[in-house]
Protein backbone atom coordinates (compact mmCIF):
# COMPACT_ATOMS: atom_id res chain seq x y z
CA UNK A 1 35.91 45.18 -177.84
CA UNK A 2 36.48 46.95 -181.29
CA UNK A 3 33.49 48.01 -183.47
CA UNK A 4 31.76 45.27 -185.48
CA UNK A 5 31.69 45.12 -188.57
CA UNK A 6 30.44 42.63 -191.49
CA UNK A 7 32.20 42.59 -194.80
CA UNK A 8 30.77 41.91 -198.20
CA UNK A 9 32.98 41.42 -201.16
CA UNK A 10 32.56 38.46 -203.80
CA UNK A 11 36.45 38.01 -203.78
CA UNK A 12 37.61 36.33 -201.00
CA UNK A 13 41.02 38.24 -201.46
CA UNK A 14 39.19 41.33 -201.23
CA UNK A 15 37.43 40.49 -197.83
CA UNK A 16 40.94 39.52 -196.82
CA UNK A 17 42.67 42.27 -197.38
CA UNK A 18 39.28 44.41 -195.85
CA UNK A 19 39.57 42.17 -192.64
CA UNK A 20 43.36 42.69 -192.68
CA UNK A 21 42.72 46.88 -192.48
CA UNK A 22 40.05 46.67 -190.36
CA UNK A 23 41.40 44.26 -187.22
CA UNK A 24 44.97 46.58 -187.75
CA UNK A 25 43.00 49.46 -186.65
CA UNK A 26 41.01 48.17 -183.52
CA UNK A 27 37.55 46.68 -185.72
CA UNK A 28 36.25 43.65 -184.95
CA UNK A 29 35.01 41.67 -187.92
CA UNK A 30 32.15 39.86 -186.84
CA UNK A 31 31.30 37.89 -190.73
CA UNK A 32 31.86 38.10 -194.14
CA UNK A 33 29.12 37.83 -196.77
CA UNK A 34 30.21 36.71 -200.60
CA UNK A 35 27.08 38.74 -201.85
CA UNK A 36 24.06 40.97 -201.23
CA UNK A 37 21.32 37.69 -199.84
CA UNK A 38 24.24 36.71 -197.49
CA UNK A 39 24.94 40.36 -196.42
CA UNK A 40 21.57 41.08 -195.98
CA UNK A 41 20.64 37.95 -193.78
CA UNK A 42 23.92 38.26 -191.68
CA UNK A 43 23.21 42.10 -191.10
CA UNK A 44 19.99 40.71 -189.42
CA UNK A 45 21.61 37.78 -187.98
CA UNK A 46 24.94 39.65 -186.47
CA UNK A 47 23.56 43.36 -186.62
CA UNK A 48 27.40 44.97 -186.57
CA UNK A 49 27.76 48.44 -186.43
CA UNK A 50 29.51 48.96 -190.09
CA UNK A 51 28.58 46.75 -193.16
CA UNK A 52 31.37 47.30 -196.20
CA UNK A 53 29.19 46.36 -199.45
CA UNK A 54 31.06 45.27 -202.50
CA UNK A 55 28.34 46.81 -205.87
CA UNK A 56 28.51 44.53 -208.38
CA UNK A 57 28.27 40.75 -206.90
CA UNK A 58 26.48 37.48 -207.96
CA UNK A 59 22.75 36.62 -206.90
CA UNK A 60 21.75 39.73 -205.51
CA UNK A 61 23.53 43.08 -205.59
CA UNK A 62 24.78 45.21 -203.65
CA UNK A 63 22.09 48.14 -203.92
CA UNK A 64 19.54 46.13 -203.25
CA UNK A 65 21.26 44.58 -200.40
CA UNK A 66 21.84 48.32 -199.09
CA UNK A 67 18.24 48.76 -199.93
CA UNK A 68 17.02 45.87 -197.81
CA UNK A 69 19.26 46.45 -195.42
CA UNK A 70 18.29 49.95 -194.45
CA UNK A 71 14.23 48.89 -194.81
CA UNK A 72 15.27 45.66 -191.97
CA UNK A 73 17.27 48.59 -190.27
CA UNK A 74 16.98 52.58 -191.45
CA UNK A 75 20.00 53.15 -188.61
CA UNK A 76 22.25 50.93 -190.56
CA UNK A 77 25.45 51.82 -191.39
CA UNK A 78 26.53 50.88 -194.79
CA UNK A 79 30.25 52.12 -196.50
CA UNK A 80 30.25 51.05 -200.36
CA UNK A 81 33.41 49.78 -201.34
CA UNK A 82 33.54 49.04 -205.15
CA UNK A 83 35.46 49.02 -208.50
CA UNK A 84 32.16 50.46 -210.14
CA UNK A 85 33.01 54.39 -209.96
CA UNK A 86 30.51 55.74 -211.73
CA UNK A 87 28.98 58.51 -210.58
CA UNK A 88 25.73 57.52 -211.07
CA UNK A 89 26.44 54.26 -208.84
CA UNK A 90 27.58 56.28 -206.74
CA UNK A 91 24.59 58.47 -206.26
CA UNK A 92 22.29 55.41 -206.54
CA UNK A 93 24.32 53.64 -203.91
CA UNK A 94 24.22 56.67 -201.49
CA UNK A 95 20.34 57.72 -202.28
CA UNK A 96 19.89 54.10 -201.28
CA UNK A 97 21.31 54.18 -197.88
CA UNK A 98 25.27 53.97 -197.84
CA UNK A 99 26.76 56.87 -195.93
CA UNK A 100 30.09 56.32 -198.06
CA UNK A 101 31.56 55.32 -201.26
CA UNK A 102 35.12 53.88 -201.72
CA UNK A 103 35.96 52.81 -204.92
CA UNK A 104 38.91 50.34 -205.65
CA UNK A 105 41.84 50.04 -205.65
CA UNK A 106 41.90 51.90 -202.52
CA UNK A 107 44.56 53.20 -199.77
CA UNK A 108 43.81 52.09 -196.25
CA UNK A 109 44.01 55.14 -194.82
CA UNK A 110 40.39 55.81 -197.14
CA UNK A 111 38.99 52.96 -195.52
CA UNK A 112 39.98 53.76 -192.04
CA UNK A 113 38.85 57.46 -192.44
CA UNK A 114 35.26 56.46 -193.19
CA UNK A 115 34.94 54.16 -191.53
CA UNK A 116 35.43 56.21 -188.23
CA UNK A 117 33.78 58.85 -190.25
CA UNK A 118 30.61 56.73 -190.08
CA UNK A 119 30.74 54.84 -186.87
CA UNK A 120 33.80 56.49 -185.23
C-alpha cells in the first residue's frame, strides 16, 4: 500500500486534481478536508503520513491548522499548497510546521518532488 496522505483544499476541484497526482504516482489518499477544523480532526482521526494544506480557507485556516496539527503531532508532515505566495506566508507557514511550500498553479512534477522529498 502507497503512502497516505490527507488533502486539504476548500475547492473541491483542487482536491481533485491533488487526488488525481497523487494516486498516479503510487499515494494513497486516505481523506480530504474542505478546511483547517476538518484537516485538523481527520489528521487525528486518519493520522496519514503527508497532509497537503490549502492557506487561505473558510472557518479556520490553514496556519493554524498546521499549527495544531504539529502541537497534536510535532512528527507531522505537512506540504503547503497555496495561491497565497507571499513570502511572508511562506515563512509563517514553514516556521509553523510545514516542511514545504507549493504555491498554485503548480506542475505535478512540484508536487510529486516534495512530496517524496518529505515522506519519500
Amino acid at each position: 500500500m502507497g503512502r497516505q496522505v490527507l488533502i486539504t483544499d476548500d475547492t473541491a476541484f483542487m482536491r481533485m486534481t491533488l487526488k488525481n497526482i497523487l494516486e498516479k504516482n503510487g499515494y494513497q489518499v486516505v481523506g480530504e478536508a474542505e478546511d483547517g477544523q476538518v484537516a485538523v480532526d481527520k489528521y487525528l482521526e486518519l493520522r496519514p503520513d503527508l497532509v497537503t494544506m490549502d492557506i487561505t480557507m473558510p472557518r479556520m485556516d490553514g496556519i493554524t491548522a498546521i499549527k495544531k496539527i504539529i502541537e497534536a503531532d510535532p512528527e507531522a508532515k505537512i506540504v503547503v499548497c497555496s495561491a497565497m505566495g507571499q513570502k511572508a506566508l511562506v515563512i509563517e507557514a514553514l516556521s509553523a510546521g510545514a516542511k514545504d511550500f507549493i504555491v498554485k498553479p503548480f506542475q505535478a512534477e512540484r508536487i510529486i518532488n516534495a512530496v517524496q522529498k518529505v515522506i519519500g
